[in-house]
PDB file of N, CA and C in Angstrom:
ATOM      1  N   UNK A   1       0.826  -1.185   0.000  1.00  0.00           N
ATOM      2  CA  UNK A   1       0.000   0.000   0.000  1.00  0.00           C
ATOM      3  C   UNK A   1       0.870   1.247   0.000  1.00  0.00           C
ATOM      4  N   UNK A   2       0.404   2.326  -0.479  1.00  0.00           N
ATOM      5  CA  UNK A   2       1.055   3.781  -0.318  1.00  0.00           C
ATOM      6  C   UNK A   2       0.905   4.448   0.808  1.00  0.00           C
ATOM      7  N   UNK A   3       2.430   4.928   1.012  1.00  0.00           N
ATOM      8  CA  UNK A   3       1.760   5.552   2.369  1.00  0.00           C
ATOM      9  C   UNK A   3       1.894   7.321   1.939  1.00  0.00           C
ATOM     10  N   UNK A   4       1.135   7.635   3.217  1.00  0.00           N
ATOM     11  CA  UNK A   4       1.033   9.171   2.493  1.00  0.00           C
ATOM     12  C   UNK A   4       1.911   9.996   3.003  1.00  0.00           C
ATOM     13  N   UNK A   5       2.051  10.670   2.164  1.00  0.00           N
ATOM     14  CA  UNK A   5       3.361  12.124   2.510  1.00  0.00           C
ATOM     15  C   UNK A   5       3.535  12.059   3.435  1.00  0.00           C
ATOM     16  N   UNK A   6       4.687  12.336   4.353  1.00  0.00           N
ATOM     17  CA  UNK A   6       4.900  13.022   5.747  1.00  0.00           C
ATOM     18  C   UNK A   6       4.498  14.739   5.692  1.00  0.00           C
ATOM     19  N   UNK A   7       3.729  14.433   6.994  1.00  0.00           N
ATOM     20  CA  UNK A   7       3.407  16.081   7.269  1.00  0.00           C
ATOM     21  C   UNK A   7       2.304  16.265   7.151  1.00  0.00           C
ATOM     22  N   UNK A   8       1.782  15.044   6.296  1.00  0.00           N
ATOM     23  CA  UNK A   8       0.062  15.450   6.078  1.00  0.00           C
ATOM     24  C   UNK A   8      -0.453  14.041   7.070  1.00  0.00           C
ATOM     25  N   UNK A   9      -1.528  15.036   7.479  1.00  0.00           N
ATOM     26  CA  UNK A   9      -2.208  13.828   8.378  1.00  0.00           C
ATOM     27  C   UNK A   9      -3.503  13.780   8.040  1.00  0.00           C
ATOM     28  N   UNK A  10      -4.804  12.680   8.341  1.00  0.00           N
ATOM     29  CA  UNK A  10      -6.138  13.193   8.757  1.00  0.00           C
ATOM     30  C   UNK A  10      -6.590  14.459   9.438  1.00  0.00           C
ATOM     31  N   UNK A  11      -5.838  15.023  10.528  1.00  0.00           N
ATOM     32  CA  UNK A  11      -6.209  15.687  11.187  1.00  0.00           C
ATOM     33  C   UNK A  11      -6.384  16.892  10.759  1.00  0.00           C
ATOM     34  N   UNK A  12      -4.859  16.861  10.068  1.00  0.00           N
ATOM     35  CA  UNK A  12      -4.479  18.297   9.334  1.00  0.00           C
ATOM     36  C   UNK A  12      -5.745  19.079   7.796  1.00  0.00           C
ATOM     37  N   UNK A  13      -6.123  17.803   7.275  1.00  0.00           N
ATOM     38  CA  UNK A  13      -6.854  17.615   6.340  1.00  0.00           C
ATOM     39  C   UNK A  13      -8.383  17.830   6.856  1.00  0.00           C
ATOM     40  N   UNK A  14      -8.790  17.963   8.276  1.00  0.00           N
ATOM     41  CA  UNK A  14     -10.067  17.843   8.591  1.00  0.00           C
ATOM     42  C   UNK A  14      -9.730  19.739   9.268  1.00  0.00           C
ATOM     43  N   UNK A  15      -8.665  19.861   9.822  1.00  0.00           N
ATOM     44  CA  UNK A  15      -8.825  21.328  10.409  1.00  0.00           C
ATOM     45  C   UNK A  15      -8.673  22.230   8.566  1.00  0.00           C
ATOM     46  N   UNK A  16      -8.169  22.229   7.819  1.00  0.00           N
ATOM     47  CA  UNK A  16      -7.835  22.414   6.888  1.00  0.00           C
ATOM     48  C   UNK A  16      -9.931  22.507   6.109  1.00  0.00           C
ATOM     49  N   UNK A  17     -10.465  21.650   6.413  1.00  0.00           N
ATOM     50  CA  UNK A  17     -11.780  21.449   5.326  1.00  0.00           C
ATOM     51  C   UNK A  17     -12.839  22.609   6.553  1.00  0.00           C
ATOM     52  N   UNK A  18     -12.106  22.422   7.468  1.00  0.00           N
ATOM     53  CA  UNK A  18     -13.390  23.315   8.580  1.00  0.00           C
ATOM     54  C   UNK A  18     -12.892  24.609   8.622  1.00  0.00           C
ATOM     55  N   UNK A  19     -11.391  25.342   8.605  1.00  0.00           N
ATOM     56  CA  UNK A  19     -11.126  26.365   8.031  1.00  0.00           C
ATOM     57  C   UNK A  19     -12.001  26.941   6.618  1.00  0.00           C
ATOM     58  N   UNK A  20     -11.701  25.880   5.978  1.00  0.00           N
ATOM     59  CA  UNK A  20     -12.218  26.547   4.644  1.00  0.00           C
ATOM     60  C   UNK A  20     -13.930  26.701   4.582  1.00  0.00           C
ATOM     61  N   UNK A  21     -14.465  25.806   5.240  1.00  0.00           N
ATOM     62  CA  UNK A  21     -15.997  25.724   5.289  1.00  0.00           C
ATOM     63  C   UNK A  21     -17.085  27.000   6.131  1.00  0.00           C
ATOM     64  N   UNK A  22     -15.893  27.746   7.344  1.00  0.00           N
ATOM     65  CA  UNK A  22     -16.416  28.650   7.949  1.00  0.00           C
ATOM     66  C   UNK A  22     -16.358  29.823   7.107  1.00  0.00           C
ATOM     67  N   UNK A  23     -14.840  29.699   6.208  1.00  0.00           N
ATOM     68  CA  UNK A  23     -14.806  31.259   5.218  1.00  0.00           C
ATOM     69  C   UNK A  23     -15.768  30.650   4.305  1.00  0.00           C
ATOM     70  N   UNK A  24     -16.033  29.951   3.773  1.00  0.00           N
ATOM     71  CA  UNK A  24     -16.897  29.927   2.643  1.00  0.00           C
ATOM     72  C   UNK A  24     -18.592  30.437   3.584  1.00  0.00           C
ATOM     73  N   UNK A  25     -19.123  30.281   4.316  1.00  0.00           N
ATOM     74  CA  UNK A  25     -20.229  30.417   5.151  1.00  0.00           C
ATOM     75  C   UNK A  25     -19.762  32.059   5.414  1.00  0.00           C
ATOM     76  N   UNK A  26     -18.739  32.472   6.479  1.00  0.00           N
ATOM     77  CA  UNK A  26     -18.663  34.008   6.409  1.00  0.00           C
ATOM     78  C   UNK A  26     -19.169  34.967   4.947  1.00  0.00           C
ATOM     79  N   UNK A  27     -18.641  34.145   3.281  1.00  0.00           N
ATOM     80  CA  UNK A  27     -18.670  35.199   2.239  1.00  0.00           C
ATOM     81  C   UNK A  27     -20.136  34.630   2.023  1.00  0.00           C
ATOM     82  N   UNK A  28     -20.851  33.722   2.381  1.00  0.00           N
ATOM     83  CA  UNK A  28     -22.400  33.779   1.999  1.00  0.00           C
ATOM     84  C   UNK A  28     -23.233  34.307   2.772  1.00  0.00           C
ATOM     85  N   UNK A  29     -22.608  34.563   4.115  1.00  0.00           N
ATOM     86  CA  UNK A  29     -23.569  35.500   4.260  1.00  0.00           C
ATOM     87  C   UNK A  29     -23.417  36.706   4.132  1.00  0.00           C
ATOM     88  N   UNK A  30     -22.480  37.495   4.006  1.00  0.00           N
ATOM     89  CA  UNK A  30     -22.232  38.764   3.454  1.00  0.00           C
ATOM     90  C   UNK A  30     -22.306  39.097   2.115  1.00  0.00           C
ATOM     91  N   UNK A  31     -22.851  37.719   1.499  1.00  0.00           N
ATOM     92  CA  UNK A  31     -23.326  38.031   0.055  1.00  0.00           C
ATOM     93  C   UNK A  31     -24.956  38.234   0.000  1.00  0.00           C
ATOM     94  N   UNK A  32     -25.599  37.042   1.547  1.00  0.00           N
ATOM     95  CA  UNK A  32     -26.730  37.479   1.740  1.00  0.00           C
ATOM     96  C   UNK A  32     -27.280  39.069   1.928  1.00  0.00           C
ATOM     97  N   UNK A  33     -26.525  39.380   2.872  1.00  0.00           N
ATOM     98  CA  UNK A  33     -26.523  40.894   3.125  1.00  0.00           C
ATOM     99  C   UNK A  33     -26.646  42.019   2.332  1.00  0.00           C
ATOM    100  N   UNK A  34     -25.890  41.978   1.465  1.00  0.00           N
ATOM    101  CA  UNK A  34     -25.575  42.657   0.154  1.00  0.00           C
ATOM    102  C   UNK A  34     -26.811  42.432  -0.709  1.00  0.00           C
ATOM    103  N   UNK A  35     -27.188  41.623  -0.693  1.00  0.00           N
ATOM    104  CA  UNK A  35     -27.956  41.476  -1.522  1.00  0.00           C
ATOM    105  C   UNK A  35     -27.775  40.831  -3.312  1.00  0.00           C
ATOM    106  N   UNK A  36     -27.081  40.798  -3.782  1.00  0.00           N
ATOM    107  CA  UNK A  36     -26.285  40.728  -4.979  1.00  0.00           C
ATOM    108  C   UNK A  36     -26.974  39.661  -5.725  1.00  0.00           C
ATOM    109  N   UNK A  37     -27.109  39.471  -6.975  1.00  0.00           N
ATOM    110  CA  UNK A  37     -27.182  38.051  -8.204  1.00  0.00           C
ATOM    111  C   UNK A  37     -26.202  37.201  -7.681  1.00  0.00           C
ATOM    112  N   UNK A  38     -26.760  36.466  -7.115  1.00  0.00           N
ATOM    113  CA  UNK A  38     -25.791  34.904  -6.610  1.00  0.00           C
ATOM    114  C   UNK A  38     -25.394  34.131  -8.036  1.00  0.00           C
ATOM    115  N   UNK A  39     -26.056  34.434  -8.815  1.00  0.00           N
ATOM    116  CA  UNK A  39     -25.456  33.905  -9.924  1.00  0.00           C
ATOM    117  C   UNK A  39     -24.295  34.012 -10.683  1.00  0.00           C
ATOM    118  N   UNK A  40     -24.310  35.757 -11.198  1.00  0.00           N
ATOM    119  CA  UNK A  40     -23.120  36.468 -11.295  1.00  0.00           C
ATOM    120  C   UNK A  40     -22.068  35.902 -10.805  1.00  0.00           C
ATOM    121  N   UNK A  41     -21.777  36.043  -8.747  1.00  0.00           N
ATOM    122  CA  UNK A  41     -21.110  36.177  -7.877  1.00  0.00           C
ATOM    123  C   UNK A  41     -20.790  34.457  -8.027  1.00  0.00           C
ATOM    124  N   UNK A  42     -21.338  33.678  -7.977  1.00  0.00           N
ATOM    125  CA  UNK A  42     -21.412  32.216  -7.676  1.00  0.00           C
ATOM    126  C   UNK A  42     -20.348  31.899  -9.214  1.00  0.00           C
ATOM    127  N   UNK A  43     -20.331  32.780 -10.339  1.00  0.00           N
ATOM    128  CA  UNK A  43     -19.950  32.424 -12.048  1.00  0.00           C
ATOM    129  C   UNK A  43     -17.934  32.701 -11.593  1.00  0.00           C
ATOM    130  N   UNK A  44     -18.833  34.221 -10.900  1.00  0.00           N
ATOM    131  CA  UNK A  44     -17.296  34.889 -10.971  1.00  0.00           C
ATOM    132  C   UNK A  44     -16.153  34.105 -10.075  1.00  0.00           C
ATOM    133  N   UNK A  45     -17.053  33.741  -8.776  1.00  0.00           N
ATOM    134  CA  UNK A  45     -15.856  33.178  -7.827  1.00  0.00           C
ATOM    135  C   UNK A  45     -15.375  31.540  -8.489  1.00  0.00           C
ATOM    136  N   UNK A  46     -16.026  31.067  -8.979  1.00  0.00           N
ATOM    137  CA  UNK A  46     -15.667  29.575  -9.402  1.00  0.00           C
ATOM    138  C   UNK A  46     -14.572  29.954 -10.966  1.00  0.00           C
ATOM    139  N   UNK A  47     -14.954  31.081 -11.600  1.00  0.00           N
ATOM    140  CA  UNK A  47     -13.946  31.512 -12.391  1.00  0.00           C
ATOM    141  C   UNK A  47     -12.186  31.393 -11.583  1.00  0.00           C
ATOM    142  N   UNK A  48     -12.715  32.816 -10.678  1.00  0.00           N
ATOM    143  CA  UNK A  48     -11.581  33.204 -10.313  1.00  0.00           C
ATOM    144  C   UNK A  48     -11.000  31.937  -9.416  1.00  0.00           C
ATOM    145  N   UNK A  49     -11.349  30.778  -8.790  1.00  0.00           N
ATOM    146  CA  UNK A  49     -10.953  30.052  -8.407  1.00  0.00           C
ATOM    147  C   UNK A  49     -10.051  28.933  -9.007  1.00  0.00           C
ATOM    148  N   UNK A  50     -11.057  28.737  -9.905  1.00  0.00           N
ATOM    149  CA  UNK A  50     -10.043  27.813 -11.685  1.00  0.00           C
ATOM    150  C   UNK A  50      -8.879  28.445 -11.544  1.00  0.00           C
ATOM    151  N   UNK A  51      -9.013  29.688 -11.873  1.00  0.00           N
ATOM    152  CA  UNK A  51      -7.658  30.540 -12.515  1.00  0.00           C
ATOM    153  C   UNK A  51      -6.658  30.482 -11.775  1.00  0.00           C
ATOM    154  N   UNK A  52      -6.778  30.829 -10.518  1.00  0.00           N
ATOM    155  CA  UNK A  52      -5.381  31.093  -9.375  1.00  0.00           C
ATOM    156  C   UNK A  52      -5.354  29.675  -8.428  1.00  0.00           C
ATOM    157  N   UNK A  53      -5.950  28.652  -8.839  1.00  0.00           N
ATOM    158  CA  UNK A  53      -5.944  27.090  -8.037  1.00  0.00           C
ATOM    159  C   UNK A  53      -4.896  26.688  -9.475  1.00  0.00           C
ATOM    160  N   UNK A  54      -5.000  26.418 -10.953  1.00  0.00           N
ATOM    161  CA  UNK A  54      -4.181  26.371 -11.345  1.00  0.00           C
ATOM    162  C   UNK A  54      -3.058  26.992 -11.515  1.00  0.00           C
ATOM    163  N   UNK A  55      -3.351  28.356 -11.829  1.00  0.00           N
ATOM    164  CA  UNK A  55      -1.744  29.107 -12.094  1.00  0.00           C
ATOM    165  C   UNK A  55      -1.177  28.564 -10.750  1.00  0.00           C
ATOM    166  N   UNK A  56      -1.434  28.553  -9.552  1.00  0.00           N
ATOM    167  CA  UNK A  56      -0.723  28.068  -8.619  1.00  0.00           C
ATOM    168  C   UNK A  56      -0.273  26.654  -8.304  1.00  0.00           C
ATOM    169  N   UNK A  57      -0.673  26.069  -9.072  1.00  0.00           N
ATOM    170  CA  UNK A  57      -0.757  24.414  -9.263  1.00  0.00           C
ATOM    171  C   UNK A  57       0.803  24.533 -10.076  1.00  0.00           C
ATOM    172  N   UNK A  58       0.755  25.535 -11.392  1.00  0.00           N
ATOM    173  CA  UNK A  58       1.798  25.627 -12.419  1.00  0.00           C
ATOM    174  C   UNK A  58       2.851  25.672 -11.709  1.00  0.00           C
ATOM    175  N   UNK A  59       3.067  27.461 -10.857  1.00  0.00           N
ATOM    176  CA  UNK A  59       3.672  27.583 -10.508  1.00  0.00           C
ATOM    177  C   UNK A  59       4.665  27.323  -9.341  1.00  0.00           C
ATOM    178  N   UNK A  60       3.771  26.541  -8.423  1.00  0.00           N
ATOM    179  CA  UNK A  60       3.751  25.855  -7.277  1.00  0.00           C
ATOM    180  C   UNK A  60       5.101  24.307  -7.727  1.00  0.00           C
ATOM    181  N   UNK A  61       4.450  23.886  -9.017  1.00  0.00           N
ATOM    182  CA  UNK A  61       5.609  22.658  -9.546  1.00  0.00           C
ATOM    183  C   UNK A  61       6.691  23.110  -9.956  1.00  0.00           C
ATOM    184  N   UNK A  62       6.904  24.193 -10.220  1.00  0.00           N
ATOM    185  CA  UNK A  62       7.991  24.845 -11.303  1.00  0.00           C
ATOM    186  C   UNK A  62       9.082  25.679  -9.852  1.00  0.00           C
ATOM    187  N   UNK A  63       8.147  26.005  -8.879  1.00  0.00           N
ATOM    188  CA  UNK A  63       9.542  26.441  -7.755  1.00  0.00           C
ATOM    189  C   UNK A  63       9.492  25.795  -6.733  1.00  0.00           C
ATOM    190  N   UNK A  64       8.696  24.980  -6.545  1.00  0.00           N
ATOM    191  CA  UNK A  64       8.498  23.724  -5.778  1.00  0.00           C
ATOM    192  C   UNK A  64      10.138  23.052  -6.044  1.00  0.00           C
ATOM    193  N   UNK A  65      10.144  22.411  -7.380  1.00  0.00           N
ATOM    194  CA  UNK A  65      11.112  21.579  -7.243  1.00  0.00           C
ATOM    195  C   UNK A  65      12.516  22.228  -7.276  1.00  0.00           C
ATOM    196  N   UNK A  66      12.732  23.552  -7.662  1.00  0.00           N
ATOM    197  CA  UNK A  66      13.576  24.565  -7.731  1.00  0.00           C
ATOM    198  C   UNK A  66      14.126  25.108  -5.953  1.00  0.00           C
ATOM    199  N   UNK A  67      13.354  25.340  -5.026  1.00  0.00           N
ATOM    200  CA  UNK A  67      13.410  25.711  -3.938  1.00  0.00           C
ATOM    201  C   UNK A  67      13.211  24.874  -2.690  1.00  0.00           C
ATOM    202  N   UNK A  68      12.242  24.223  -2.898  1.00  0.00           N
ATOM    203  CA  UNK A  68      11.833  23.020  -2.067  1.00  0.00           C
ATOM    204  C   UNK A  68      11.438  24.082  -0.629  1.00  0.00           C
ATOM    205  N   UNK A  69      11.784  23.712   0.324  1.00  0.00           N
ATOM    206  CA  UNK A  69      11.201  23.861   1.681  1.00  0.00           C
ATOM    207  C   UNK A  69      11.432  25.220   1.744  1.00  0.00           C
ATOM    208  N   UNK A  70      12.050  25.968   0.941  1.00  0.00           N
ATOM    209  CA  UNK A  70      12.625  27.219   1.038  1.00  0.00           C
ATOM    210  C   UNK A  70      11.343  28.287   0.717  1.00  0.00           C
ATOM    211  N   UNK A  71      10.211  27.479  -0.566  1.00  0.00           N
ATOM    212  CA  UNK A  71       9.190  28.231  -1.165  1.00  0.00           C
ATOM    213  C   UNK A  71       8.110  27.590  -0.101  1.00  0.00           C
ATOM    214  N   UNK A  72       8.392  26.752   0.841  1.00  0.00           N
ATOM    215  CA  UNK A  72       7.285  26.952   1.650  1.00  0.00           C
ATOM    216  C   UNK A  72       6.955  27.812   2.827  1.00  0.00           C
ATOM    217  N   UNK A  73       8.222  28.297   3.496  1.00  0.00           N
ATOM    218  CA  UNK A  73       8.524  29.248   4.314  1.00  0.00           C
ATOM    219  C   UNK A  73       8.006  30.532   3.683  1.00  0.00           C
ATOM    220  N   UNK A  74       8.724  30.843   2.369  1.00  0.00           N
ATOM    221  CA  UNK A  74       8.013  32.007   1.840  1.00  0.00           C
ATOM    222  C   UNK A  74       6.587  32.324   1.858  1.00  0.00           C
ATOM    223  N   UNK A  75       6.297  31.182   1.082  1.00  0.00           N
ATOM    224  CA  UNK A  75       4.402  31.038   1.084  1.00  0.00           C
ATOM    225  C   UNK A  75       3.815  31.411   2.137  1.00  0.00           C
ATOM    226  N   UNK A  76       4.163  30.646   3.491  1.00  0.00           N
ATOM    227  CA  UNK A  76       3.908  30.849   5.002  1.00  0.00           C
ATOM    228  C   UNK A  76       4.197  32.105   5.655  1.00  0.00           C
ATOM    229  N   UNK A  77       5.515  32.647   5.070  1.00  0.00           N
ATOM    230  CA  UNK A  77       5.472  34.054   5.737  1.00  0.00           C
ATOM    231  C   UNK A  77       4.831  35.037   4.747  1.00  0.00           C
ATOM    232  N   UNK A  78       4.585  34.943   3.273  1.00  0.00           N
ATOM    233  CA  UNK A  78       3.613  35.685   3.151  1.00  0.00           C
ATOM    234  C   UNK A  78       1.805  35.262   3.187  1.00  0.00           C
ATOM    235  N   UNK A  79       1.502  34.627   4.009  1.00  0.00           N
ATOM    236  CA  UNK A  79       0.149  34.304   4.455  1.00  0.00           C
ATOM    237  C   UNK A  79      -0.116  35.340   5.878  1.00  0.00           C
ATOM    238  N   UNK A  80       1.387  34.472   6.615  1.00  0.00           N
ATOM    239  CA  UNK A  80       0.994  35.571   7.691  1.00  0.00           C
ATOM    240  C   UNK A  80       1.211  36.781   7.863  1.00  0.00           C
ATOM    241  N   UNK A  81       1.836  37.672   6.789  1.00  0.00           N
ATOM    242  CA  UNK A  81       2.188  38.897   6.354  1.00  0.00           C
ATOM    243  C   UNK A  81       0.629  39.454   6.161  1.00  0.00           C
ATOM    244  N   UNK A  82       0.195  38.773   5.242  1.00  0.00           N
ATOM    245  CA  UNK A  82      -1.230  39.174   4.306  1.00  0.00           C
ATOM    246  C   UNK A  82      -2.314  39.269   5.887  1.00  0.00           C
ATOM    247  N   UNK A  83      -2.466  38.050   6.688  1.00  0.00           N
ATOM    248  CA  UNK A  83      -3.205  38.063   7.439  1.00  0.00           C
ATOM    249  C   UNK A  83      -3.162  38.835   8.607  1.00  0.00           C
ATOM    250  N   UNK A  84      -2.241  39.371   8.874  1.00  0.00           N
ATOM    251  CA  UNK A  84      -1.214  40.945  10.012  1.00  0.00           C
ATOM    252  C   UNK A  84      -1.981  42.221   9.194  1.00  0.00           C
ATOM    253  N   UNK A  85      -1.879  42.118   7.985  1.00  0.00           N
ATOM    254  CA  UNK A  85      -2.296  43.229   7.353  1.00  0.00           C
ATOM    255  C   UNK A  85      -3.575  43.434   7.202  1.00  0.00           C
ATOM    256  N   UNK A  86      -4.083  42.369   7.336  1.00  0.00           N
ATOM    257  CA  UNK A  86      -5.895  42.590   7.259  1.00  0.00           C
ATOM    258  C   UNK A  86      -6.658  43.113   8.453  1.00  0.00           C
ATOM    259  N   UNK A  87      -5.782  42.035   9.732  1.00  0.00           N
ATOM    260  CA  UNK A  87      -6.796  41.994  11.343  1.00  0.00           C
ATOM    261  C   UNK A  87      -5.771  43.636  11.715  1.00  0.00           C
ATOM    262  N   UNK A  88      -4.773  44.392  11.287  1.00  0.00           N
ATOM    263  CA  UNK A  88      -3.989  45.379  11.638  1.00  0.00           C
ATOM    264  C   UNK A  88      -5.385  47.070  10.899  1.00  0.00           C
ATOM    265  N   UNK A  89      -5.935  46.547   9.991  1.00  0.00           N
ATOM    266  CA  UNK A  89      -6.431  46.845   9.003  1.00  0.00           C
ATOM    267  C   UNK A  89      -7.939  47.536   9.559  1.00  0.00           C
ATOM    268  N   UNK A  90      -8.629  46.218   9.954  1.00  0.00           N
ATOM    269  CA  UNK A  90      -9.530  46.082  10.684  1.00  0.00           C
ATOM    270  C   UNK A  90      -9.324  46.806  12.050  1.00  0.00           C
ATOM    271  N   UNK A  91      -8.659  46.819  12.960  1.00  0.00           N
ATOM    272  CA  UNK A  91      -8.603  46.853  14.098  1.00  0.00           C
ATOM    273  C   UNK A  91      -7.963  48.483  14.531  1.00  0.00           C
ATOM    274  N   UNK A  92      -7.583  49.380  13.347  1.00  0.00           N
ATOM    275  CA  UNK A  92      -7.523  50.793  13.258  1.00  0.00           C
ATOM    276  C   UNK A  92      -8.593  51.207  13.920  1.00  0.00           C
ATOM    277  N   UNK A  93      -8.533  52.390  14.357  1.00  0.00           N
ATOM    278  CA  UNK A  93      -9.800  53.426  13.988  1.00  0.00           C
ATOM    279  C   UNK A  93      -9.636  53.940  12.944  1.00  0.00           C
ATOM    280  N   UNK A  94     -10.700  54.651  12.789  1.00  0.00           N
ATOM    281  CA  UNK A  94     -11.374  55.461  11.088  1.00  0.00           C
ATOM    282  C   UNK A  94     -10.496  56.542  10.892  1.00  0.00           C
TER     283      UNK A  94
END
């Protein structure tokens, strides 16, 4: 049998699907709110999702094997760069 990657677990894969399941629930209901053509919005995000799930798929193989653990640190420190900048963002006054 195959065994699977090191580093990936069940666990990681279940906090990983419930992360993603609460942001997906946060942008529906603030799409509820808004009011908006769910259709439109529902066309555009599955667009824009194709697009940057592959280009990152591309590019992900191409410095993946070029950098190795080096482009994952990057990735990671710019996540938590991006995510400093949002709750820093938020948490101003006006």
């Amino acid at each position: 049998m195959d065994n699977p990657p090191k580093g990936r677990s069940l666990a990681a894969l279940m906090a990983t699907a419930v992360g993603t399941s609460i942001d997906a629930m946060a942008v529906a209901i603030s799409l509820a709110f808004l009011q908006v053509n769910i259709v439109i919005v529902a066309v555009a995000i599955g667009l824009a999702t194709f697009v940057m799930s592959s280009g990152g798929m591309l590019v992900g193989r191409l410095v993946g094997h070029r950098l190795g653990r080096l482009a994952e640190l990057i990735a990671g420190l710019a996540l938590c760069g991006l995510g400093t900048m949002i709750l820093l963002e938020h948490l101003s006054p006006m």
